[in-house]
C-alpha atoms as a PDB file:
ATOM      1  CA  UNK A   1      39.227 169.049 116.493  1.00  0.00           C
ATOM      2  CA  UNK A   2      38.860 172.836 116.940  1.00  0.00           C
ATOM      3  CA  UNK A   3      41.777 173.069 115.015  1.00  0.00           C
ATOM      4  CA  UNK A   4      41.285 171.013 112.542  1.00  0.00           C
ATOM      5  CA  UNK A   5      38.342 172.792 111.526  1.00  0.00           C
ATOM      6  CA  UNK A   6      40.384 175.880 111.196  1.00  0.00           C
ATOM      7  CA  UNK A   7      40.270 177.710 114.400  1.00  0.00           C
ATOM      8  CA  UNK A   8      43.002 179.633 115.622  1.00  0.00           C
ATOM      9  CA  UNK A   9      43.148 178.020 119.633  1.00  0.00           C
ATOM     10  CA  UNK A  10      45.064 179.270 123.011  1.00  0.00           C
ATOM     11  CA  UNK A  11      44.566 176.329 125.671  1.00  0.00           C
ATOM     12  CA  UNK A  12      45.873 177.615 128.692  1.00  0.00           C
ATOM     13  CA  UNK A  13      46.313 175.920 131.780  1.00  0.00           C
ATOM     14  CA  UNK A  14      45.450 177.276 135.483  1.00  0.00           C
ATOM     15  CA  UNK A  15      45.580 174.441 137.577  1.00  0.00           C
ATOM     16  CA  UNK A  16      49.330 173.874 139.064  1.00  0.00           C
ATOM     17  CA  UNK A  17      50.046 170.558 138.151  1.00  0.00           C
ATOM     18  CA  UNK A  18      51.108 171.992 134.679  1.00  0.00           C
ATOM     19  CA  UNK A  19      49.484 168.796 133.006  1.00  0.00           C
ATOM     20  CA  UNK A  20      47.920 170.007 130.377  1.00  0.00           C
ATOM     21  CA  UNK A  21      51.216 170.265 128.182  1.00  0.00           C
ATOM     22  CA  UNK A  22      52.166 166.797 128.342  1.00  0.00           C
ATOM     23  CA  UNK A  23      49.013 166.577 126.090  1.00  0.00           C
ATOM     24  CA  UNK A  24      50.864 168.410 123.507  1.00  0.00           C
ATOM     25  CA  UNK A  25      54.219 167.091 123.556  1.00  0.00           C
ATOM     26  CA  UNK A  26      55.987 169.917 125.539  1.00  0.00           C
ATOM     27  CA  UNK A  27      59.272 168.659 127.386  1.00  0.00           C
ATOM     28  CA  UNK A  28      58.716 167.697 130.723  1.00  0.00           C
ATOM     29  CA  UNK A  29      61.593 169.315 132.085  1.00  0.00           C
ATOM     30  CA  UNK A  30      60.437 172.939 130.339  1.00  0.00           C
ATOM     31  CA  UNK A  31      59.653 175.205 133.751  1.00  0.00           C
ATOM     32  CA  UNK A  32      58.258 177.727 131.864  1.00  0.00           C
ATOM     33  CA  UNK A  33      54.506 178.916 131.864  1.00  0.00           C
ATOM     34  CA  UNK A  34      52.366 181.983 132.794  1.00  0.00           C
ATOM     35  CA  UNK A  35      52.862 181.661 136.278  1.00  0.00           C
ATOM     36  CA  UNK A  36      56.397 181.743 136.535  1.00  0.00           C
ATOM     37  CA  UNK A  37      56.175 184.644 134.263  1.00  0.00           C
ATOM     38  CA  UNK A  38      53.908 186.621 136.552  1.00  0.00           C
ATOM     39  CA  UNK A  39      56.475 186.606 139.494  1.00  0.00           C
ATOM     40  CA  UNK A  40      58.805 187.520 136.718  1.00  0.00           C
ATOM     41  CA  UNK A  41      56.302 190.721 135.700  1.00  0.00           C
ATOM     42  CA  UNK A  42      57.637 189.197 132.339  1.00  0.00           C
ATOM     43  CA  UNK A  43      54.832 189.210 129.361  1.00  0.00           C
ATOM     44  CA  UNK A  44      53.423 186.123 128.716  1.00  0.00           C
ATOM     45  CA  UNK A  45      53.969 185.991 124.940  1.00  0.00           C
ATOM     46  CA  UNK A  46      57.211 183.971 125.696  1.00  0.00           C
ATOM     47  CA  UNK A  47      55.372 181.510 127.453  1.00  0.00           C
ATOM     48  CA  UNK A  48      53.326 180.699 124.929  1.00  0.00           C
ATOM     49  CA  UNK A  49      54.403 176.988 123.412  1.00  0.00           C
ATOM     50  CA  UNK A  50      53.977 176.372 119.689  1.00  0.00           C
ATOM     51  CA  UNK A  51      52.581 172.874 119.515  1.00  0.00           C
ATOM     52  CA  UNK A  52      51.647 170.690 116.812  1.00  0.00           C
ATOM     53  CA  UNK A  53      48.301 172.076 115.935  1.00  0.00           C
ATOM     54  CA  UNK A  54      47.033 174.323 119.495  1.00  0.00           C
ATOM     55  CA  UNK A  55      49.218 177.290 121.428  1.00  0.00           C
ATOM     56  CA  UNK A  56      49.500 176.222 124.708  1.00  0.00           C
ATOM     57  CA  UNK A  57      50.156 178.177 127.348  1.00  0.00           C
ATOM     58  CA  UNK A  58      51.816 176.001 130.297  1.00  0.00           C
ATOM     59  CA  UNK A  59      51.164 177.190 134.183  1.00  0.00           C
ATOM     60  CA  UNK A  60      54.465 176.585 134.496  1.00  0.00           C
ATOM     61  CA  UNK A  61      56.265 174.947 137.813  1.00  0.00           C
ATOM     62  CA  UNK A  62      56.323 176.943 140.901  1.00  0.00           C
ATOM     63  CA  UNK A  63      57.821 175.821 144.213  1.00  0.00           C
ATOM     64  CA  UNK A  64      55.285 176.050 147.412  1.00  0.00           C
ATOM     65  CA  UNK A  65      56.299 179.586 148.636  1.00  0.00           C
ATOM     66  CA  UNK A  66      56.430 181.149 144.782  1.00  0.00           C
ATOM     67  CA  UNK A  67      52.812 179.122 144.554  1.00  0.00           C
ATOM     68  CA  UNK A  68      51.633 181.078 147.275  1.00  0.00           C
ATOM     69  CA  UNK A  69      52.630 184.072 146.417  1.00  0.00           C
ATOM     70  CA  UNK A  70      51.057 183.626 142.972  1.00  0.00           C
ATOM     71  CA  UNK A  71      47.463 182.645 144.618  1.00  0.00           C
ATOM     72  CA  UNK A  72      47.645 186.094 146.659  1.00  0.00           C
ATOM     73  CA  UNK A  73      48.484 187.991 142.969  1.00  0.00           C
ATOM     74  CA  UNK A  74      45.513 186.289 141.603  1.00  0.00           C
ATOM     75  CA  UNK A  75      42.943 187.255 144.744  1.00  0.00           C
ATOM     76  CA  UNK A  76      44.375 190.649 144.650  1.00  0.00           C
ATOM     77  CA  UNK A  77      44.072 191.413 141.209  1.00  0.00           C
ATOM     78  CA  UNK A  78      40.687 189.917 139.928  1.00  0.00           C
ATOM     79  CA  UNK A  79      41.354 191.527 136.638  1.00  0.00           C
ATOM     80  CA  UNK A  80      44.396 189.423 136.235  1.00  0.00           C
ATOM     81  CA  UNK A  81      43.436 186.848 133.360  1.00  0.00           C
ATOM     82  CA  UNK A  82      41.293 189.130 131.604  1.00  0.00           C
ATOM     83  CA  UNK A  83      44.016 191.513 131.159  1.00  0.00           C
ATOM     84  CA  UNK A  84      46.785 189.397 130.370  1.00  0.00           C
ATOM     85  CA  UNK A  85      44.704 188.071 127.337  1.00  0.00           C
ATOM     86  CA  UNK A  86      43.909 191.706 125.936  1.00  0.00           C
ATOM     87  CA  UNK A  87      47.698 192.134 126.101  1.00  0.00           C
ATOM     88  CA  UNK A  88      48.321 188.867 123.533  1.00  0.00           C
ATOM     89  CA  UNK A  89      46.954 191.068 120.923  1.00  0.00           C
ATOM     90  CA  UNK A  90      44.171 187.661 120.230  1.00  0.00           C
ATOM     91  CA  UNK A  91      42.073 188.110 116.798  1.00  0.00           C
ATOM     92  CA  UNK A  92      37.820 188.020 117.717  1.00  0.00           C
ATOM     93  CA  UNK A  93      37.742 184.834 116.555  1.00  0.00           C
ATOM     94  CA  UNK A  94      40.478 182.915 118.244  1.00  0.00           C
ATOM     95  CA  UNK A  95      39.493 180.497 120.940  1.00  0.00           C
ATOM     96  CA  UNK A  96      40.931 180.407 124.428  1.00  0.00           C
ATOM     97  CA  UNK A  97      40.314 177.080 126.043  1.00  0.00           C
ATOM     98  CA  UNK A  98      40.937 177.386 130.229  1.00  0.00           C
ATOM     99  CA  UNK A  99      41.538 174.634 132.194  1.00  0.00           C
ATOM    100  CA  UNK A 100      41.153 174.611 135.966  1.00  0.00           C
ATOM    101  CA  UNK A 101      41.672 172.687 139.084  1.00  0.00           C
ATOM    102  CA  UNK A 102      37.985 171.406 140.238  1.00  0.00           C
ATOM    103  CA  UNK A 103      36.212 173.373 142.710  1.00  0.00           C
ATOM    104  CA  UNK A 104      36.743 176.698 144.471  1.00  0.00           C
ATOM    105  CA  UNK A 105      40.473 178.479 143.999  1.00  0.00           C
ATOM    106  CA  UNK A 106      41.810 181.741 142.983  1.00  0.00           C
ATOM    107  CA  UNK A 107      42.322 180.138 139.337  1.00  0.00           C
ATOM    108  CA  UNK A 108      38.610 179.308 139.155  1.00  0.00           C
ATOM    109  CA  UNK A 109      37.442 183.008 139.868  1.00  0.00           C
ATOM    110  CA  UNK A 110      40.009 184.269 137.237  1.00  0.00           C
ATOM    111  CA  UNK A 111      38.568 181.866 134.286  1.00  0.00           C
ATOM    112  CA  UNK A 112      34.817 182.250 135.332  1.00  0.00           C
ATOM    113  CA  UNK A 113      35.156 186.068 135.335  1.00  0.00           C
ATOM    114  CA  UNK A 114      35.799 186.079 131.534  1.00  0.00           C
ATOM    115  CA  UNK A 115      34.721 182.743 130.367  1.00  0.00           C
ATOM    116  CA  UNK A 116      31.942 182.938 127.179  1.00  0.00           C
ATOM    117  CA  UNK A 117      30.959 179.401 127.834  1.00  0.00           C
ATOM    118  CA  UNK A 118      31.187 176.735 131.082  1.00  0.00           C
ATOM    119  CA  UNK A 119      31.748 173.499 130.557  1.00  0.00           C
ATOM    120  CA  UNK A 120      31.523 171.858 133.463  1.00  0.00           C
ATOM    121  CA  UNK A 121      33.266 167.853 133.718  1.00  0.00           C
ATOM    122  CA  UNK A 122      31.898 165.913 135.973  1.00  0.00           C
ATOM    123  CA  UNK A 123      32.824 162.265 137.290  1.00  0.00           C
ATOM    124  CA  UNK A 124      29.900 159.513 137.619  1.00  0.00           C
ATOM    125  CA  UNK A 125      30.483 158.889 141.148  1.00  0.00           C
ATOM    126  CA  UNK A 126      28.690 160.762 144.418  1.00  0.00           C
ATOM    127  CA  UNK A 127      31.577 162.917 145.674  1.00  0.00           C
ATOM    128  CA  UNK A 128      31.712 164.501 141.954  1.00  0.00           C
ATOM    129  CA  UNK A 129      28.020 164.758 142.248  1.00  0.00           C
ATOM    130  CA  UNK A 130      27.526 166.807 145.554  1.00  0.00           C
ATOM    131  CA  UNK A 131      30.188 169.162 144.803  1.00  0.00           C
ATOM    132  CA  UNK A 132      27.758 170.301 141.506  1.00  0.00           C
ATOM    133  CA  UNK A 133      25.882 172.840 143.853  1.00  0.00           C
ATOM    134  CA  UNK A 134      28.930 174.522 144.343  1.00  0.00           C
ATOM    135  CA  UNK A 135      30.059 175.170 140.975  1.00  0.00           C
ATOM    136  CA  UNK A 136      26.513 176.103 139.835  1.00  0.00           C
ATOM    137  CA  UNK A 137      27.013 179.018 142.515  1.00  0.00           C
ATOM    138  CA  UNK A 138      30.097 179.500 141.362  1.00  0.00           C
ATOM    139  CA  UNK A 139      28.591 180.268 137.734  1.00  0.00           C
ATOM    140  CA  UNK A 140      26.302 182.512 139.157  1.00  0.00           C
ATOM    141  CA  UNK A 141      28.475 184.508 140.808  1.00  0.00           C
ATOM    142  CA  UNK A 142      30.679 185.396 138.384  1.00  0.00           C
ATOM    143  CA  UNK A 143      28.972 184.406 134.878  1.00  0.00           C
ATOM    144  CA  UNK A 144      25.262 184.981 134.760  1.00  0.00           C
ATOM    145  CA  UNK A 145      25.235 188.189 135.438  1.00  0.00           C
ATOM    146  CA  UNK A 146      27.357 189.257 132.326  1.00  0.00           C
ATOM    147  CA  UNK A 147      25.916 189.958 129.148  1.00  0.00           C
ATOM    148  CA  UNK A 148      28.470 188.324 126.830  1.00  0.00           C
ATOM    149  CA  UNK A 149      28.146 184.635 128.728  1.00  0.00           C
ATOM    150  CA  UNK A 150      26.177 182.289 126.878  1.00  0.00           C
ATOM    151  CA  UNK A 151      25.778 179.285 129.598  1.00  0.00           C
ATOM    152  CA  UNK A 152      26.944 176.446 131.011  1.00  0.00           C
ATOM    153  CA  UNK A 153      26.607 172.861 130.120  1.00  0.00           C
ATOM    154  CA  UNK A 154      27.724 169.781 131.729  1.00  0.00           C
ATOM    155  CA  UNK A 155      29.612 166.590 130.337  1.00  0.00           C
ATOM    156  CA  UNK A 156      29.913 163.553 132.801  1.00  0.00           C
ATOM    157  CA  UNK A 157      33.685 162.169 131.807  1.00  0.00           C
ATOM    158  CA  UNK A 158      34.807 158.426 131.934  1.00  0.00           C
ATOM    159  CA  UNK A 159      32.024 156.788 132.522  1.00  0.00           C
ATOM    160  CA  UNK A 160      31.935 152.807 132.581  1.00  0.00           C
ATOM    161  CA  UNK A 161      28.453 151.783 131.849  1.00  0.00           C
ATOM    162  CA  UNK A 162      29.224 148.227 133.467  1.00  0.00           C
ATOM    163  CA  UNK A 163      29.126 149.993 136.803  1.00  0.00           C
ATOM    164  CA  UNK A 164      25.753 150.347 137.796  1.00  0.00           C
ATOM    165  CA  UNK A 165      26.487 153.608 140.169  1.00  0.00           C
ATOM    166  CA  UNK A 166      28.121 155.073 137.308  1.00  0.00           C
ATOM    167  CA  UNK A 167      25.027 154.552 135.330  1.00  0.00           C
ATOM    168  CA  UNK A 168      22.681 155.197 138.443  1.00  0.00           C
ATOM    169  CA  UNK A 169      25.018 159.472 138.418  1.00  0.00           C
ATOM    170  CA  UNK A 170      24.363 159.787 134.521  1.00  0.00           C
ATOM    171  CA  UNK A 171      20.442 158.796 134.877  1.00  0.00           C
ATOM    172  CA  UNK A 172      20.261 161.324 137.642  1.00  0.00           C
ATOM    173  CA  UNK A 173      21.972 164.177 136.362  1.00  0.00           C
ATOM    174  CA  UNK A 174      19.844 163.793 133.039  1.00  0.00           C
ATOM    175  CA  UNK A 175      16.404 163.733 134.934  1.00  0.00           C
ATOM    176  CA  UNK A 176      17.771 166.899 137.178  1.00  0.00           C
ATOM    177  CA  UNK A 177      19.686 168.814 134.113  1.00  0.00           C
ATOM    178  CA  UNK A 178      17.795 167.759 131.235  1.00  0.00           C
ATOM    179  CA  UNK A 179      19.426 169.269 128.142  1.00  0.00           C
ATOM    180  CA  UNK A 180      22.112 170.716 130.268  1.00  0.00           C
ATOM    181  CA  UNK A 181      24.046 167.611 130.545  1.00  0.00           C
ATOM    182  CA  UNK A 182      26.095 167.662 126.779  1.00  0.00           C
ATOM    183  CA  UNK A 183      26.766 163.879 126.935  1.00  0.00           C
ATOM    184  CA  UNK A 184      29.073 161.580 128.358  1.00  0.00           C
ATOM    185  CA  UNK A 185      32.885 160.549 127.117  1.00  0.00           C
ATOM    186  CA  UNK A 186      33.070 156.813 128.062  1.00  0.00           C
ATOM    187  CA  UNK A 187      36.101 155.443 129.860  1.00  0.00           C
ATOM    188  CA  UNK A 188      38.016 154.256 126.906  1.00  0.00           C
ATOM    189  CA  UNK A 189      41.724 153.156 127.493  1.00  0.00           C
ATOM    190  CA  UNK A 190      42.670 155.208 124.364  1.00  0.00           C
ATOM    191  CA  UNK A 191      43.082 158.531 126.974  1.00  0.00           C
ATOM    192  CA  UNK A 192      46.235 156.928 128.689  1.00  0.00           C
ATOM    193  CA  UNK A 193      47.532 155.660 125.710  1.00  0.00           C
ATOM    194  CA  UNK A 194      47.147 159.315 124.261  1.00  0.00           C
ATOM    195  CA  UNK A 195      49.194 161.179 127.080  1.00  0.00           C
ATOM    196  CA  UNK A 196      51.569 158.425 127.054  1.00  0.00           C
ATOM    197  CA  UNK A 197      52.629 159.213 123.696  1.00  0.00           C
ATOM    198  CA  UNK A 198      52.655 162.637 124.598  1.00  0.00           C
ATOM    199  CA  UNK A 199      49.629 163.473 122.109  1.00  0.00           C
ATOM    200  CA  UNK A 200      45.726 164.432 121.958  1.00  0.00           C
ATOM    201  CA  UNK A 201      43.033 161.595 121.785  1.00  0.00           C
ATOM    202  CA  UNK A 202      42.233 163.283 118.280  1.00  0.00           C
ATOM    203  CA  UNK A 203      45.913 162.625 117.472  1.00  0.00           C
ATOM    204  CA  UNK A 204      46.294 159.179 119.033  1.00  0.00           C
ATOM    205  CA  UNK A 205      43.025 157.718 118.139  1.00  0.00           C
ATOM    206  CA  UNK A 206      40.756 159.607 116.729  1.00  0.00           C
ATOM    207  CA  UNK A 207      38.078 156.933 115.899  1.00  0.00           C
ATOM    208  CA  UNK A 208      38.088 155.974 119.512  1.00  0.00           C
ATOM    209  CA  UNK A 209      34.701 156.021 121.149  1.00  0.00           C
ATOM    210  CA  UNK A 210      36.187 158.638 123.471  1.00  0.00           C
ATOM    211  CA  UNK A 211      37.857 160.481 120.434  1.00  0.00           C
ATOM    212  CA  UNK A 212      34.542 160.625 118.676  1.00  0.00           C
ATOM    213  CA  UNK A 213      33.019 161.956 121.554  1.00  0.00           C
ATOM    214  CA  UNK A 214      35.073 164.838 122.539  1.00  0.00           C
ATOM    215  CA  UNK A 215      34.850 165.853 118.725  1.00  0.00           C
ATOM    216  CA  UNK A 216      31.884 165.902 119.177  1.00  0.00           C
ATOM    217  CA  UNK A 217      31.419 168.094 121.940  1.00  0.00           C
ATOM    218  CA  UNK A 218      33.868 169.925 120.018  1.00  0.00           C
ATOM    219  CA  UNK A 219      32.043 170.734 117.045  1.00  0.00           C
ATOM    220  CA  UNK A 220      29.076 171.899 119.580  1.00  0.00           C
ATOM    221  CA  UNK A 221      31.413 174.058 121.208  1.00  0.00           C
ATOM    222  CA  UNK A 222      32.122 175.865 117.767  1.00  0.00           C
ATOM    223  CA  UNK A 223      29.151 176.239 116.613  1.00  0.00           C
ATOM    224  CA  UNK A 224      28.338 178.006 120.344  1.00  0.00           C
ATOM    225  CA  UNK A 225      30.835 180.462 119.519  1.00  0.00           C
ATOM    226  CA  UNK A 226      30.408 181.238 116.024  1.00  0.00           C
ATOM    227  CA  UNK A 227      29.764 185.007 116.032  1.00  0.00           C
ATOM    228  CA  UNK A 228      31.074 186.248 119.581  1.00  0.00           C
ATOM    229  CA  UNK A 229      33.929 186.676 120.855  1.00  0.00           C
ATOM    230  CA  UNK A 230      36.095 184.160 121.625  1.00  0.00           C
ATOM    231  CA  UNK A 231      37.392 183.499 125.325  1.00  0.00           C
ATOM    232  CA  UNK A 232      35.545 179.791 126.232  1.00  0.00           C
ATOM    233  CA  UNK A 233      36.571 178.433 129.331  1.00  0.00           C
END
């Protein structure tokens, strides 16, 4: 949606199951990605993979011993993300989008310590909901006390109102987060479907109940970032 509006957009991804390409139609058997370039002390610019509408910028596949030397480079250099993206030479108004693995990691630190904007997805169910706490420290830590974040917000992802705990999560994080919960993006068996066919929801179906609600959250997002700079993650 972001890009459809006009938006220049970086999606990178910093969790190390590398999934967020097949979203975009990259070959699965492509090993390359900003992680593997790292190790390499390559640049990252030839990482970077051209896809239909986004740049994406793939973690890339690591064995267990390269993945653990890669976690050590990110604790030891905290700086790490933050200088890699003043190195792509990005305009002020491009949007980076960073995804993460949930919870605490070495990848989390690195995309909180520049991220403009959190937001936070959440599952309906009480393991997803006692781990909030955490995150919220998390933010804290390494967001709140920078002048250029502007917040945090919350979206509770594939919820199935039929499911009375599911609904039981979403009317508890409303009464405890009040406008800090964005929405919700029912369970809608469009998603699959989508990454099945190797595209975005927007692609797939975009007049899906879950396509209309991540554009939506989209077009929030935007607006958020109109006028700053433009790391979100």
């Amino acid at each position: 949606m972001l890009t459809q509006e006009g938006e220049r957009v970086l999606a990178i991804d910093l969790d190390p199951q590398n999934a967020l390409r097949l979203h975009f139609g990259m070959p699965v058997q492509d090993i390359a990605g900003h992680a593997r370039a790292t190790l390499a002390g390559e640049p990252w610019l030839g990482s970077i993979w051209a896809a239909r509408r986004a740049l994406v910028m793939p973690f890339g596949s690591l064995n267990e011993a390269d993945r653990s030397v890669f976690e050590r480079h990110l604790t030891t250099h905290p700086n790490w993300l933050r200088s890699q993206l003043d190195l792509l030479g990005l305009a002020e108004n491009d949007i980076v989008i960073i995804d993460t693995p949930p919870g605490p990691s070495p990848y989390m630190r690195q995309a909180l310590s520049c991220a403009h904007i959190c937001l936070t997805l959440t599952l309906p169910d009480a393991a997803s909901y006692a781990t909030l706490p955490l995150m919220n420290d998390l933010i804290r830590t390494y967001c709140e006390h920078r002048s250029d974040f502007l917040g945090q917000m919350l979206v509770i992802n594939q919820v199935d109102m039929a499911r009375q705990l599911g609904k039981d999560v979403v009317q508890i994080l409303r009464n405890q987060l009040g406008e800090r919960v964005l929405g919700v993006i029912h369970q809608d068996q469009a998603v699959p479907e989508a990454l099945a066919h190797d595209r975005t929801i927007i692609e797939q179906s975009p007049h899906s109940q879950a396509g209309q609600e991540i554009r939506r959250y989209a077009g929030w997002l935007r607006q958020q970032l109109q006028g700053s700079p433009g790391e979100a993650g």
